[in-house]
N, C-alpha and C. Protein backbone atom coordinates (compact mmCIF):
# COMPACT_ATOMS: atom_id res chain seq x y z
N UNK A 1 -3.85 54.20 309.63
CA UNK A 1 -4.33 52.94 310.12
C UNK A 1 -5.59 53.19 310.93
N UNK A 2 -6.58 52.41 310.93
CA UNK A 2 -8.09 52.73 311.49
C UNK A 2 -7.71 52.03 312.88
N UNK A 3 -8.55 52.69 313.75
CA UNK A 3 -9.09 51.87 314.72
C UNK A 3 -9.80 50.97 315.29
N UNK A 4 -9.31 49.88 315.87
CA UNK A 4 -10.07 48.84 316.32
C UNK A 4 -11.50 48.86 316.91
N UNK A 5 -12.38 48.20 316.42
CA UNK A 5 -13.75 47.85 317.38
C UNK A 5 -12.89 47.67 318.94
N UNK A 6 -14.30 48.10 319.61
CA UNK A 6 -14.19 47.72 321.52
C UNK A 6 -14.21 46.07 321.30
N UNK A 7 -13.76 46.13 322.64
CA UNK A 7 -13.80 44.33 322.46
C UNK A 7 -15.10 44.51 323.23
N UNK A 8 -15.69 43.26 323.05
CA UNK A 8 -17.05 42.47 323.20
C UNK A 8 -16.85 42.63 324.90
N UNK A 9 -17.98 42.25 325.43
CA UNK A 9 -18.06 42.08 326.99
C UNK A 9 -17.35 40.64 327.44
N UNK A 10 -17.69 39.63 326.51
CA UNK A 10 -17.25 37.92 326.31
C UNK A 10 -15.67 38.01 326.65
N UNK A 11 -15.17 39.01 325.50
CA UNK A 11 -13.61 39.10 325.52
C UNK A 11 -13.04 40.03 326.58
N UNK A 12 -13.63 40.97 327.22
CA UNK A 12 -13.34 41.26 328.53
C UNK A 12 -13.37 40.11 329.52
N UNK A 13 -14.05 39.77 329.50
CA UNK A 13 -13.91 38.96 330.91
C UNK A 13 -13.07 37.73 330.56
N UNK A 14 -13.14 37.51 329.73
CA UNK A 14 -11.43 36.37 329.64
C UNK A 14 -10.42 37.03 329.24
N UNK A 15 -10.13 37.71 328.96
CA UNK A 15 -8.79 38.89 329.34
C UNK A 15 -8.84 39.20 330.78
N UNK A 16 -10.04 39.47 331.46
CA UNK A 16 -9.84 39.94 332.83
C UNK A 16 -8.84 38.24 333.85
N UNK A 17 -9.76 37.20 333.09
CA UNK A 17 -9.59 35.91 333.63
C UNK A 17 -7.95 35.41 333.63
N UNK A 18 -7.48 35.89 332.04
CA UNK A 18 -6.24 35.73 331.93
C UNK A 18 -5.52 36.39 332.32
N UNK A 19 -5.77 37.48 332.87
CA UNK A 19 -4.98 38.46 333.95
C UNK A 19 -4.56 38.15 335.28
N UNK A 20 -5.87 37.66 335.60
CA UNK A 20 -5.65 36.71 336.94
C UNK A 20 -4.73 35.25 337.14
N UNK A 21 -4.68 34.54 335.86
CA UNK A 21 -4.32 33.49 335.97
C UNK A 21 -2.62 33.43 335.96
N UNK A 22 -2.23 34.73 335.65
CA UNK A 22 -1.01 35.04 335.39
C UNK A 22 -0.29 35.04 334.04
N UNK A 23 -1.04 35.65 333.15
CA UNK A 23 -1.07 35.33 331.65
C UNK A 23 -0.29 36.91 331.88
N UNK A 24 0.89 37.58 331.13
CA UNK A 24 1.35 38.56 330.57
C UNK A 24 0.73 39.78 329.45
N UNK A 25 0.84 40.81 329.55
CA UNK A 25 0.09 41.48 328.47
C UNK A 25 0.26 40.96 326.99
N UNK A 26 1.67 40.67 326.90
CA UNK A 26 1.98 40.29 325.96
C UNK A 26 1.33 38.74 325.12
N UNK A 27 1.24 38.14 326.10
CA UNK A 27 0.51 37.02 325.73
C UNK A 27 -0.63 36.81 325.48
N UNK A 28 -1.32 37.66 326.03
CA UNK A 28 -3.04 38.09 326.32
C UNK A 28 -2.57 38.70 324.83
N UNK A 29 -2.42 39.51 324.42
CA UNK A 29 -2.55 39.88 322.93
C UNK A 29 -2.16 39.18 321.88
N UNK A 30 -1.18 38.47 322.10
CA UNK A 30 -1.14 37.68 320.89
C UNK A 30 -2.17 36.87 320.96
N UNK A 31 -3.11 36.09 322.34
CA UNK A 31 -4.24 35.11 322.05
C UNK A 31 -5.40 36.08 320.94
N UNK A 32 -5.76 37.47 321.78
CA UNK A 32 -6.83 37.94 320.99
C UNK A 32 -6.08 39.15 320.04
N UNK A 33 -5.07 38.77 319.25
CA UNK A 33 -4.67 39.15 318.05
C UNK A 33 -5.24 41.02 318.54
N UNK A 34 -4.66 41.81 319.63
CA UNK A 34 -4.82 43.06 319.93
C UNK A 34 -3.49 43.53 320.14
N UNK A 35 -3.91 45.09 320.10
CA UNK A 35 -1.92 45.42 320.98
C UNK A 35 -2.29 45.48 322.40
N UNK A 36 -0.97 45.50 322.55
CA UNK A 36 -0.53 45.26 324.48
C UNK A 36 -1.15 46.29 324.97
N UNK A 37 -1.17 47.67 324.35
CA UNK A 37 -1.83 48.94 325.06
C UNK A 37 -3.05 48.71 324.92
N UNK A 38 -3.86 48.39 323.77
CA UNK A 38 -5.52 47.90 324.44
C UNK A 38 -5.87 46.54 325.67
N UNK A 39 -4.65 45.98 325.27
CA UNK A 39 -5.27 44.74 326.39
C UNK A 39 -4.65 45.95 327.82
N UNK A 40 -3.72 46.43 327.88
CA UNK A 40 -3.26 47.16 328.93
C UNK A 40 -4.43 48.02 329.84
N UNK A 41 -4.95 49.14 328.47
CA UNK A 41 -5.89 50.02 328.91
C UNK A 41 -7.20 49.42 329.49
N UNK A 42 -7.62 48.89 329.08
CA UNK A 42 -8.60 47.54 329.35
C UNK A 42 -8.37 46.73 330.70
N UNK A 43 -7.51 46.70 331.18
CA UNK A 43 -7.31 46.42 332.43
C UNK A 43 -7.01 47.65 333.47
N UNK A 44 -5.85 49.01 333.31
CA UNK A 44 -5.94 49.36 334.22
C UNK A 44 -7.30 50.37 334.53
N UNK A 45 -8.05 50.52 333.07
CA UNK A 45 -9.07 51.50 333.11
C UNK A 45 -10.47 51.15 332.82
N UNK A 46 -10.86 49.79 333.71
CA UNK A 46 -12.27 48.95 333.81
C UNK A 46 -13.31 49.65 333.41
N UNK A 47 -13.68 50.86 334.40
CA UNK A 47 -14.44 51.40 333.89
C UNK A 47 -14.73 52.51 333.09
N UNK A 48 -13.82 52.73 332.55
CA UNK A 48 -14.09 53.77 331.61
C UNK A 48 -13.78 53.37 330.04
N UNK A 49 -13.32 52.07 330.15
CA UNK A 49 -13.36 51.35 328.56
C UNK A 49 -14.18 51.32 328.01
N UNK A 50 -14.61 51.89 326.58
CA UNK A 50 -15.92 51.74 326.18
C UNK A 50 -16.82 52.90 326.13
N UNK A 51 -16.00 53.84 327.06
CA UNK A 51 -17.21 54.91 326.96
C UNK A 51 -16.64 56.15 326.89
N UNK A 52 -15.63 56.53 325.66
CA UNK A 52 -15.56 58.03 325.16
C UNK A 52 -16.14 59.10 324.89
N UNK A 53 -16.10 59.96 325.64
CA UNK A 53 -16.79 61.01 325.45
C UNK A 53 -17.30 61.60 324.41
N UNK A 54 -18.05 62.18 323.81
CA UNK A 54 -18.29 62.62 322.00
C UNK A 54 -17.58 63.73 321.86
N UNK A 55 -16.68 63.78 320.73
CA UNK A 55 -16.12 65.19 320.45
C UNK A 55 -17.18 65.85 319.54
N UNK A 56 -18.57 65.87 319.20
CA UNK A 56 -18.79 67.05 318.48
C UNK A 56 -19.50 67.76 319.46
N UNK A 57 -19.77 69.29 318.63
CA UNK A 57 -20.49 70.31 318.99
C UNK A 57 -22.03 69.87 319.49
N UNK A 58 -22.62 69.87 321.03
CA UNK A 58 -23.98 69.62 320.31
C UNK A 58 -25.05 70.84 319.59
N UNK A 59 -25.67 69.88 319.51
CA UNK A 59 -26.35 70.87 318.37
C UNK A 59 -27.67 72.17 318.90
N UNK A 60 -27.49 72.99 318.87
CA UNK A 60 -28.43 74.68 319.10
C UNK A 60 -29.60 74.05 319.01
N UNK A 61 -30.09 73.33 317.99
CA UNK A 61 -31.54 72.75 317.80
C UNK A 61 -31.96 71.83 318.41
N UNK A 62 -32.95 71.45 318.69
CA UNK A 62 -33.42 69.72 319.31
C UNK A 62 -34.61 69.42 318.18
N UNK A 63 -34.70 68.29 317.76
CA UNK A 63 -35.66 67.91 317.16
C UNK A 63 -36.96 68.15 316.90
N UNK A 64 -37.48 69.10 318.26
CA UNK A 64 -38.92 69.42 317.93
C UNK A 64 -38.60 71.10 317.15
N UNK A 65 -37.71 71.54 317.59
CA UNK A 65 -37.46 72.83 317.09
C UNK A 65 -37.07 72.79 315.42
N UNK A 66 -35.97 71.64 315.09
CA UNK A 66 -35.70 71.74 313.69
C UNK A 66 -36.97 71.00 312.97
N UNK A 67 -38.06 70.16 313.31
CA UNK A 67 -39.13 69.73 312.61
C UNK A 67 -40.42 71.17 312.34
N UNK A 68 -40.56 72.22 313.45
CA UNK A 68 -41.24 73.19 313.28
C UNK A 68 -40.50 74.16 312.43
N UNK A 69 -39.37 74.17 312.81
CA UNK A 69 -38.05 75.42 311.35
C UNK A 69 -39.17 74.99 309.68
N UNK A 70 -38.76 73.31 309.70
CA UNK A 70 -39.02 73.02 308.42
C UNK A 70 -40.21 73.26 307.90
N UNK A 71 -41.43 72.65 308.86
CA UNK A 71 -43.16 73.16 308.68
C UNK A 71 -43.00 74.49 308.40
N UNK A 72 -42.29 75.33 309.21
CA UNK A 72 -42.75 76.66 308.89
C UNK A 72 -42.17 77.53 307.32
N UNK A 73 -40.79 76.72 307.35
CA UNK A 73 -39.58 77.09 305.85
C UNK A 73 -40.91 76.56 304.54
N UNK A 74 -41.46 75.17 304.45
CA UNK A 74 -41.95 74.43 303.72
C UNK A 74 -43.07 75.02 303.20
N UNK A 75 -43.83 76.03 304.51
CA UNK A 75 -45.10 76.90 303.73
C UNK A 75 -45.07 77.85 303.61
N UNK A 76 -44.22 78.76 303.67
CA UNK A 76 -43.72 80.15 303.57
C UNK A 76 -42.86 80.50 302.93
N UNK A 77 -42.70 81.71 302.31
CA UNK A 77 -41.49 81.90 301.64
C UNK A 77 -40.99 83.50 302.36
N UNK A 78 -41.26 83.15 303.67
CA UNK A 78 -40.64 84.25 304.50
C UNK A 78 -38.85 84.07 304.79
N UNK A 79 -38.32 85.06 305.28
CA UNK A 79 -36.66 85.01 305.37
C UNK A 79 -36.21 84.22 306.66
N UNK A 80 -35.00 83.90 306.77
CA UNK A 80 -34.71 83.32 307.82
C UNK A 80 -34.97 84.06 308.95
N UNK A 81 -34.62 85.60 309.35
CA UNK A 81 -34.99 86.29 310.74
C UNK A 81 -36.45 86.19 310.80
N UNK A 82 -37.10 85.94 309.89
CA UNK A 82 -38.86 85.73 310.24
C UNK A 82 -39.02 84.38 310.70
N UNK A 83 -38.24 83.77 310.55
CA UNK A 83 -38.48 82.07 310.08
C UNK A 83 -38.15 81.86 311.87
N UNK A 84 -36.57 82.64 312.27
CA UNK A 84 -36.28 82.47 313.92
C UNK A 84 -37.45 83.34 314.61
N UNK A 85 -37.96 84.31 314.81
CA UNK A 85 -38.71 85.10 315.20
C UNK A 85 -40.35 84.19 315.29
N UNK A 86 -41.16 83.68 314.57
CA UNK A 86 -41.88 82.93 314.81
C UNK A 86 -42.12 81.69 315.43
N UNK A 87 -40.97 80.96 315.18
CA UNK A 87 -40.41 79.60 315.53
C UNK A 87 -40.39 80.42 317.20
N UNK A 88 -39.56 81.00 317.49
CA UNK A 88 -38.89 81.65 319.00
C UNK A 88 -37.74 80.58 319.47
N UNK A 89 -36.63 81.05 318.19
CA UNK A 89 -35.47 80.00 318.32
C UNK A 89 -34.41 80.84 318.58
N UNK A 90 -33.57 80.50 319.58
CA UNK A 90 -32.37 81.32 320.27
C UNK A 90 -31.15 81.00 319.22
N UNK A 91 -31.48 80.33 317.84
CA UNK A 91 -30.02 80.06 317.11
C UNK A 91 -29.75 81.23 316.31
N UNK A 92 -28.64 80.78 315.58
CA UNK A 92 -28.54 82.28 314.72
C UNK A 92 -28.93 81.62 313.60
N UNK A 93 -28.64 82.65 312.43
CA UNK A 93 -29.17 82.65 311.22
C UNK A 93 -28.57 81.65 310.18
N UNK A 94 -27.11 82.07 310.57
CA UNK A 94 -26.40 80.43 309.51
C UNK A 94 -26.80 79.42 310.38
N UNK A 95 -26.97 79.18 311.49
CA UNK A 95 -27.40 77.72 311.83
C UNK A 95 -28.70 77.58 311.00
N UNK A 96 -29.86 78.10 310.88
CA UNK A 96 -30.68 77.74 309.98
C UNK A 96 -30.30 77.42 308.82
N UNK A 97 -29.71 78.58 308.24
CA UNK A 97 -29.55 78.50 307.01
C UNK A 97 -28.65 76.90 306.26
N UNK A 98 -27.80 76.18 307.61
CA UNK A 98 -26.78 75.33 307.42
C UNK A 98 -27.93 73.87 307.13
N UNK A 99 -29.16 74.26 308.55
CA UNK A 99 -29.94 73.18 308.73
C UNK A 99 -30.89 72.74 307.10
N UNK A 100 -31.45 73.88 307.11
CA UNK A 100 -31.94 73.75 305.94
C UNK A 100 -31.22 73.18 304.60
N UNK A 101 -30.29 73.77 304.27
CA UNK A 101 -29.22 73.10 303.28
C UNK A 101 -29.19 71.83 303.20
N UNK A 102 -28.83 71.18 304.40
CA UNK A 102 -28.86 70.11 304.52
C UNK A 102 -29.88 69.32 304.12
N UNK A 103 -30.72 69.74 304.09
CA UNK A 103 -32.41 68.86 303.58
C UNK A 103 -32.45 68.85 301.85
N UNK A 104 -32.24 67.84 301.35
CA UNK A 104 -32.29 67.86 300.04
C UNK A 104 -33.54 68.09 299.36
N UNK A 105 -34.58 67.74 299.93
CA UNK A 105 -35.98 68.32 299.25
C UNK A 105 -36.94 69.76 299.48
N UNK A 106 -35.61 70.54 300.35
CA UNK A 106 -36.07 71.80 301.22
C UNK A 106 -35.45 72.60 300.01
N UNK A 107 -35.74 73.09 299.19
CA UNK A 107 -35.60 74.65 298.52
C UNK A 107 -35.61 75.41 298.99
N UNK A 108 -35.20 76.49 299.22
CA UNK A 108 -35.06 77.76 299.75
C UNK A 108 -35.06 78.69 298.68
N UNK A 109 -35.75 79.52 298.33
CA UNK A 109 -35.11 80.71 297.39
C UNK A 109 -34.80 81.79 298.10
N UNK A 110 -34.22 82.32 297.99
CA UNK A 110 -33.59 83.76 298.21
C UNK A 110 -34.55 85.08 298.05
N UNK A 111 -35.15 85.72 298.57
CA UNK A 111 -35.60 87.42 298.21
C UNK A 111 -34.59 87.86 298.00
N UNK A 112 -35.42 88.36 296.41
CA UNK A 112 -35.07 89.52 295.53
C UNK A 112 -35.47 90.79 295.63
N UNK A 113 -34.81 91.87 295.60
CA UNK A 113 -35.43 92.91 295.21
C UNK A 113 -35.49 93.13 294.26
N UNK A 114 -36.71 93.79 293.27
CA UNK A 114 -37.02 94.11 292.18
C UNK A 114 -35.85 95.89 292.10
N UNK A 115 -35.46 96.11 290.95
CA UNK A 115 -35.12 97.14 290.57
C UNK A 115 -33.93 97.60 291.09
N UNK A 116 -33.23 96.68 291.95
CA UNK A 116 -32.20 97.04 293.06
C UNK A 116 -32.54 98.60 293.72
N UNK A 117 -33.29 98.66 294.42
CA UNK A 117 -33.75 99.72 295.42
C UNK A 117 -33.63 101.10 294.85
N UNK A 118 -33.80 102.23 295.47
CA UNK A 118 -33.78 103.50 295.38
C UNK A 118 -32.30 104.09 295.25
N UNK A 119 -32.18 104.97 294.27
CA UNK A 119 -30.86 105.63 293.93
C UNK A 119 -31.16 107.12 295.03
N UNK A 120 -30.06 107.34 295.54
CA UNK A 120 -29.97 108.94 296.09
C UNK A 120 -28.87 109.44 295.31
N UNK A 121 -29.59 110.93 295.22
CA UNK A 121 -28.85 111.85 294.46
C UNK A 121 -29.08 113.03 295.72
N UNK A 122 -28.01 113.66 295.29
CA UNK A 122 -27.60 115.06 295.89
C UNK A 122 -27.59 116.13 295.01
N UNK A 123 -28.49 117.38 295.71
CA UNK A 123 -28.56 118.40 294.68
C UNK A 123 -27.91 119.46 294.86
N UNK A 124 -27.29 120.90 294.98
CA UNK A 124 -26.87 121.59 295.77
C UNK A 124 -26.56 122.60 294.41
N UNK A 125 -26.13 124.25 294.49
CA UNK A 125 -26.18 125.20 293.27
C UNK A 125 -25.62 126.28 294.05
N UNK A 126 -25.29 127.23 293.00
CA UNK A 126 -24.32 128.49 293.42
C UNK A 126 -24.53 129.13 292.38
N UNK A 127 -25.03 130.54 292.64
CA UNK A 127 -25.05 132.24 291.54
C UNK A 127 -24.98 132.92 292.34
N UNK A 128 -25.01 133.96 291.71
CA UNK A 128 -24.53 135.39 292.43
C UNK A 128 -24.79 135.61 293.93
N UNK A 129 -25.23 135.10 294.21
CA UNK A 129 -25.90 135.81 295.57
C UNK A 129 -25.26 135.02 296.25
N UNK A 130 -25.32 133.47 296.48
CA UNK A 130 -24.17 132.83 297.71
C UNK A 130 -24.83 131.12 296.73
N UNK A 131 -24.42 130.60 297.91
CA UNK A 131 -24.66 128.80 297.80
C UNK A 131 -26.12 128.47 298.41
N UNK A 132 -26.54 127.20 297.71
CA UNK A 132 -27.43 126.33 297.67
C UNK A 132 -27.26 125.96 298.85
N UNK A 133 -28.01 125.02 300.08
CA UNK A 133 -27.55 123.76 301.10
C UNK A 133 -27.79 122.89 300.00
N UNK A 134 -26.57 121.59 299.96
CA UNK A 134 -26.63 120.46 299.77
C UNK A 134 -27.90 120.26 300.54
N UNK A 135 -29.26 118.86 299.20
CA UNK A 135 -29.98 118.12 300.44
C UNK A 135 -30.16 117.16 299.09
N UNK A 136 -30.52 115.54 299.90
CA UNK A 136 -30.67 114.48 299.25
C UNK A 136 -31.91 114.47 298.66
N UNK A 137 -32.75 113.77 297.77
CA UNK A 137 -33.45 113.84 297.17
C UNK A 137 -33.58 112.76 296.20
N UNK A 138 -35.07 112.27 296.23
CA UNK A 138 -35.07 110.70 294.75
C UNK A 138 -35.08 111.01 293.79
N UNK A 139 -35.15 110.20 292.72
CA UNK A 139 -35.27 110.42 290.94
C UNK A 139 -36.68 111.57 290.67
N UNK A 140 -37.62 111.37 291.66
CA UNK A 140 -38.92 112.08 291.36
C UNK A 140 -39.17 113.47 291.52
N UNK A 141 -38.23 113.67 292.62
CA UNK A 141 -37.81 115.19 293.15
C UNK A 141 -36.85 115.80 291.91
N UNK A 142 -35.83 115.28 291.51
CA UNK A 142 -34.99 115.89 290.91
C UNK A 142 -35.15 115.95 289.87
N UNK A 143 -36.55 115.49 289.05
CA UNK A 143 -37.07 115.54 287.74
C UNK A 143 -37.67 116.19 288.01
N UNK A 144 -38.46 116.46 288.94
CA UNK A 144 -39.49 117.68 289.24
C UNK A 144 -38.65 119.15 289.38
N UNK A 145 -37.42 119.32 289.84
CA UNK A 145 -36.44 120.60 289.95
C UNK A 145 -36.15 120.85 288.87
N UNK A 146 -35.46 119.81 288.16
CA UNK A 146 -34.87 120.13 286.70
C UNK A 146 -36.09 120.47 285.43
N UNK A 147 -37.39 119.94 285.78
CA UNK A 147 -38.22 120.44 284.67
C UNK A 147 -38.81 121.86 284.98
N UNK A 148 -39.13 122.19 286.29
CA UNK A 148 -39.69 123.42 286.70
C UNK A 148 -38.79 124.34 287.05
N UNK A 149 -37.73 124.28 287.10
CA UNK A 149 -37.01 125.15 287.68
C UNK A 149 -35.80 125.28 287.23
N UNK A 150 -35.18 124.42 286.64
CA UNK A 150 -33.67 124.98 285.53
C UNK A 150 -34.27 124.47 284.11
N UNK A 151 -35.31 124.16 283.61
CA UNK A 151 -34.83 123.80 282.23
C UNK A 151 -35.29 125.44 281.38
N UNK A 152 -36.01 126.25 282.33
CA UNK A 152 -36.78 127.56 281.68
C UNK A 152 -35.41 128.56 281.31
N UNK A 153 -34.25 128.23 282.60
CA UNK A 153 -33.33 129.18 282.15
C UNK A 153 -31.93 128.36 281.24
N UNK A 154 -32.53 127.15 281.04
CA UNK A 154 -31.54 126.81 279.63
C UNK A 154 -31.57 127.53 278.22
């Protein structure tokens, strides 16, 4: 079941009137078709009827901050930690990332890396005499070992 609109300021003060006149809760609600606990609350809690506190989170951003996020998202195709770092915004990164989402004409693409990055390999060997040290090494090194240096004694 939803909740009722506040009553009007009009209908306060003739509820307040019919309070005085010796009108019952009960009666006071059946005139303005309410329950007894709003006409109730409404009387013993004058001033604070009407003015509930907000339950959400507020929000990390303020308006001038999420309008510069977007100028800066809109001409760049830099990452979000560049995007906080220039801006000089104390939020984190899914809060951007949430803000932006939200904008239906804001694209975002993602950086890619080309080639999915650098492979490490480990090289290390053993003959007569004792052991190799294990040491890491890229694709360029270890084509350079294996052509100069083991393929002569294959």
């Amino acid at each position: 079941m939803g909740r009722a609109s506040t009553l009007s300021l009009h209908k306060r003060s003739q509820i307040k009137a019919l309070s005085t006149t010796g009108y019952t809760m009960k009666q006071i609600a059946n005139i303005f078709e309410r329950s007894r606990k709003a006409i109730m609350n409404l009387l013993h809690h004058q001033e604070e009827y009407g003015t509930k506190k907000s339950s959400e989170k507020p929000s990390k951003l303020n308006s001038r901050e999420k309008k510069e996020i977007l100028r800066t998202a809109s001409n760049n195709t830099i990452s979000i930690t560049e995007i906080r770092r220039t801006c000089g915004i104390d939020a984190s990164e899914t809060t951007l990332w949430i803000m932006l989402n939200n904008k239906p004409n804001m694209v975002r693409l993602r950086i890619k890396r080309n080639f999915a990055g650098g492979s490490v390999m480990v090289w290390g060997a053993f003959n007569a005499i004792g052991l190799v040290d294990l040491t890491k090494m890229k694709s360029t090194d270890y084509q350079d070992v294996s052509g100069h240096y083991l393929v002569p004694y294959l």
